[in-house]
N, C-alpha and C. Protein backbone atom coordinates (compact mmCIF):
# COMPACT_ATOMS: atom_id res chain seq x y z
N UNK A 1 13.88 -29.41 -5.88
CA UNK A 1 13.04 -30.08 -6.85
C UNK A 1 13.91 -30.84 -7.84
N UNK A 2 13.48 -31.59 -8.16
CA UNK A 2 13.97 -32.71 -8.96
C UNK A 2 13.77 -32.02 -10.68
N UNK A 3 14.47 -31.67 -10.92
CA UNK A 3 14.30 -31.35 -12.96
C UNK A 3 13.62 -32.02 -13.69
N UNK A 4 13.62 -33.21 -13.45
CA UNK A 4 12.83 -33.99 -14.65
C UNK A 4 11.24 -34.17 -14.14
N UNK A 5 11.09 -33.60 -12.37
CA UNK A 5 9.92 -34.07 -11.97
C UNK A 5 8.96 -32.47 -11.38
N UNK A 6 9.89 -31.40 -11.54
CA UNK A 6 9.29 -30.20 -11.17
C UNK A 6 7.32 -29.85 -11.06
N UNK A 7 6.51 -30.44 -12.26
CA UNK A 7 5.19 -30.27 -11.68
C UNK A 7 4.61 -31.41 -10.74
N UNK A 8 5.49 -32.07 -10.31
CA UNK A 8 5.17 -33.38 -9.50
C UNK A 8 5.21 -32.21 -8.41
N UNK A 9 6.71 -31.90 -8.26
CA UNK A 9 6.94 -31.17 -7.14
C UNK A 9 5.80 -29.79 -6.19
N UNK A 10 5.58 -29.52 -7.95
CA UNK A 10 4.81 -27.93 -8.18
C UNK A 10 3.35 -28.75 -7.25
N UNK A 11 2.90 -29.70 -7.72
CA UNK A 11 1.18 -30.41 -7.46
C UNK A 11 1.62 -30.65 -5.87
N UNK A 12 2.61 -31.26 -5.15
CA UNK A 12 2.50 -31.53 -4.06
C UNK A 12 2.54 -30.16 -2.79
N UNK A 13 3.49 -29.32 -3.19
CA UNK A 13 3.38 -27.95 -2.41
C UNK A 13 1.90 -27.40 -2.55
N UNK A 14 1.31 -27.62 -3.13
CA UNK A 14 -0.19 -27.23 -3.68
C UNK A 14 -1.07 -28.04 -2.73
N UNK A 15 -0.60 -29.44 -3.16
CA UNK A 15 -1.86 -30.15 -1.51
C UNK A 15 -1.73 -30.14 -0.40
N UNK A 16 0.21 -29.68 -0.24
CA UNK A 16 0.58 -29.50 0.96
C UNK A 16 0.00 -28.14 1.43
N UNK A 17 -0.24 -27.89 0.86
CA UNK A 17 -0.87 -25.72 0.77
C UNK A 17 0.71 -25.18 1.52
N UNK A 18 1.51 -25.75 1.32
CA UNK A 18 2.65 -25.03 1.65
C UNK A 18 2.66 -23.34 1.30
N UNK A 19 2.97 -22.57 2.16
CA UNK A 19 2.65 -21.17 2.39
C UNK A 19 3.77 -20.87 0.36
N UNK A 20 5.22 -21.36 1.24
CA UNK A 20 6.06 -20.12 -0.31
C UNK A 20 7.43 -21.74 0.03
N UNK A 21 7.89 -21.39 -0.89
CA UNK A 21 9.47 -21.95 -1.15
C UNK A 21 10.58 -21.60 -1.96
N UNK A 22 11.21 -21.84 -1.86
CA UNK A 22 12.33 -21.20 -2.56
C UNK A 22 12.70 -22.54 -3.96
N UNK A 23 13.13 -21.75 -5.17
CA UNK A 23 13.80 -22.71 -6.03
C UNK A 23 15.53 -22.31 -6.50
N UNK A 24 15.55 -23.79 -6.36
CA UNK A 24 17.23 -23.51 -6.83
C UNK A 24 17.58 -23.83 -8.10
N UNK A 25 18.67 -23.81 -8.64
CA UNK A 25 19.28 -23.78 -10.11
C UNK A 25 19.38 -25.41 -10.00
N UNK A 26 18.70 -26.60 -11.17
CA UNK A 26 18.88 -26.07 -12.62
C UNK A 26 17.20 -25.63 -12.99
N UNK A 27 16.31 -25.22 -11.69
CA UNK A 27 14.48 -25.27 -11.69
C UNK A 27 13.96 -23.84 -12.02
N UNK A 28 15.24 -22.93 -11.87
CA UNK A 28 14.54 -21.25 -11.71
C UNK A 28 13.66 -21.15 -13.20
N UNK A 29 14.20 -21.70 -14.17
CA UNK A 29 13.53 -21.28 -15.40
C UNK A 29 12.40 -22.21 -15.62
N UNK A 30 12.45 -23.40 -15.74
CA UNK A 30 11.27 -24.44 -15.53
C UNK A 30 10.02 -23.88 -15.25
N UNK A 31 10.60 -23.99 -13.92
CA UNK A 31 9.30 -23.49 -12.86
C UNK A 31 8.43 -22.66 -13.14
N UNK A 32 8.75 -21.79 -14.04
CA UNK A 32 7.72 -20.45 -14.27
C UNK A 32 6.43 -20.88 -14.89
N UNK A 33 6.33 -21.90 -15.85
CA UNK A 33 5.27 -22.23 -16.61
C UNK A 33 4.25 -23.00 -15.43
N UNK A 34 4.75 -23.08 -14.34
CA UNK A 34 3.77 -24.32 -13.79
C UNK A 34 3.27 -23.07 -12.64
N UNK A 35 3.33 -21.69 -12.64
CA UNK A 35 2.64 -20.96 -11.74
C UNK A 35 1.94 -19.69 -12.35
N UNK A 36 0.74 -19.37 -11.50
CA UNK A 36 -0.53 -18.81 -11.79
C UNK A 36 0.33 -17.09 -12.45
N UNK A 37 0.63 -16.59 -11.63
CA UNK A 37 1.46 -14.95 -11.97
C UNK A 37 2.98 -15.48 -11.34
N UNK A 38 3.46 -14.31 -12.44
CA UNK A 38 4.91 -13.62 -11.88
C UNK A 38 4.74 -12.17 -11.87
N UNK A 39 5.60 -12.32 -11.00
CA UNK A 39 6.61 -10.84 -10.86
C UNK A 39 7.16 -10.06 -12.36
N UNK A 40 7.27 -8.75 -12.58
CA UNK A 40 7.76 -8.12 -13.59
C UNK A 40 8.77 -8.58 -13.97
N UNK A 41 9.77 -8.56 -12.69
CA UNK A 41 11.26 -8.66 -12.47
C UNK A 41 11.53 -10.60 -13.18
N UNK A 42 10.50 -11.35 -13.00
CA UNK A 42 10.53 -12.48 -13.53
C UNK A 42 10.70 -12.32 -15.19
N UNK A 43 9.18 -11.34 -15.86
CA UNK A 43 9.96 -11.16 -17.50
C UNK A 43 11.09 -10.79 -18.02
N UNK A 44 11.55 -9.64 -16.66
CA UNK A 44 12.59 -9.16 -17.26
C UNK A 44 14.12 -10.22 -17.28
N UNK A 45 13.92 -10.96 -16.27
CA UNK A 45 15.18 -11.97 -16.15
C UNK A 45 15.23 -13.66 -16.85
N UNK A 46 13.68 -13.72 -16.72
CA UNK A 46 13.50 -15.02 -16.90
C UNK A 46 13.76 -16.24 -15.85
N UNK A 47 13.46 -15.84 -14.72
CA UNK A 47 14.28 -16.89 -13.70
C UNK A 47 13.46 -16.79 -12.28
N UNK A 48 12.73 -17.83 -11.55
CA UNK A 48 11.75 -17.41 -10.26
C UNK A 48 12.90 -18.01 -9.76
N UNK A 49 12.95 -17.92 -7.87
CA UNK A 49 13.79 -18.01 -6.81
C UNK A 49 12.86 -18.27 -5.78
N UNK A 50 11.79 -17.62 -6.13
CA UNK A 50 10.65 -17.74 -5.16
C UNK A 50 9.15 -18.06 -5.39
N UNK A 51 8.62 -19.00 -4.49
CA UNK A 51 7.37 -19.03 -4.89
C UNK A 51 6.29 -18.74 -3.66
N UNK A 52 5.48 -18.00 -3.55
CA UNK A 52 4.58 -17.80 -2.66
C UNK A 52 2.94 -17.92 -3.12
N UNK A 53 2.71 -18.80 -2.30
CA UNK A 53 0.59 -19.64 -2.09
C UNK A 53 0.37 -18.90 -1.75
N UNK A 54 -0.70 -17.93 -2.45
CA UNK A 54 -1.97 -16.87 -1.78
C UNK A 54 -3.19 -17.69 -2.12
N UNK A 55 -3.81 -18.84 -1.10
CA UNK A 55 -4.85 -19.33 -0.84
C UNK A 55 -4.84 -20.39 -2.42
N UNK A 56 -4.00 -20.86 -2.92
CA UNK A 56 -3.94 -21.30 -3.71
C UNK A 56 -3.40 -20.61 -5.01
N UNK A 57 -3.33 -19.43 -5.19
CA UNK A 57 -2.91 -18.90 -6.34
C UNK A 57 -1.16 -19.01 -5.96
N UNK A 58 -0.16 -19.69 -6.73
CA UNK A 58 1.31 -19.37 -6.68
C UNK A 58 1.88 -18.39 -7.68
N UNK A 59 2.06 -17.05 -6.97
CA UNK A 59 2.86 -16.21 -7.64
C UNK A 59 4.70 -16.64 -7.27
N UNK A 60 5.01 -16.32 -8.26
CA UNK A 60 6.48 -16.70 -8.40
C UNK A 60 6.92 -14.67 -8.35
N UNK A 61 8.12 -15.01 -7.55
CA UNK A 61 8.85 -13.76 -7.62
C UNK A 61 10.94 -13.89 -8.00
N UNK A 62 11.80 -13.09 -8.41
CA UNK A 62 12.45 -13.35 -7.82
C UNK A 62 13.51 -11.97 -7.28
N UNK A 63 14.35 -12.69 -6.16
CA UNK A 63 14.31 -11.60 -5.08
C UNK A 63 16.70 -11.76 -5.34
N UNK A 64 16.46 -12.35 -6.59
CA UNK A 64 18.33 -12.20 -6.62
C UNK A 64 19.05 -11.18 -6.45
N UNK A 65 18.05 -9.97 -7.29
CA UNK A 65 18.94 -8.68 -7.36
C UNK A 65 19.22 -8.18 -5.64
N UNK A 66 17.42 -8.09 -5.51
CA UNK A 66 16.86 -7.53 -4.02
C UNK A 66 17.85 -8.41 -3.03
N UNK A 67 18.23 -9.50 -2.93
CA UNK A 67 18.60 -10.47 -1.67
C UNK A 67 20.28 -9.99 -1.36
């Protein structure tokens, strides 16, 4: 994703109904405001890695420690 264009990005995975994707650095922190839930592990770090579409809802997770 592009930094300066991240809910462009966020709106198109959405019409794409793209299932999940991954985000990379400089977007992990961005990204959080433009999805429905996070993960615990998201308050506690501040940073998604992951995003997964449940029928439209995008929960953000991230899986740094876990991976």
């Amino acid at each position: 994703m592009d930094e300066n264009n991240v809910q462009g990005a966020i709106d198109g995975f959405r019409a794409l109904k793209a299932r999940g994707w991954n985000v990379s650095v400089p977007n992990k922190n961005e990204v959080i405001q433009y999805l429905d839930n996070t993960d615990r592990i998201i308050d506690l770090v501040g940073a998604c890695n992951t995003v997964v579409n449940d029928d439209g809802v995008l929960i953000g997770y991230n899986a740094d420690g876990s991976g």
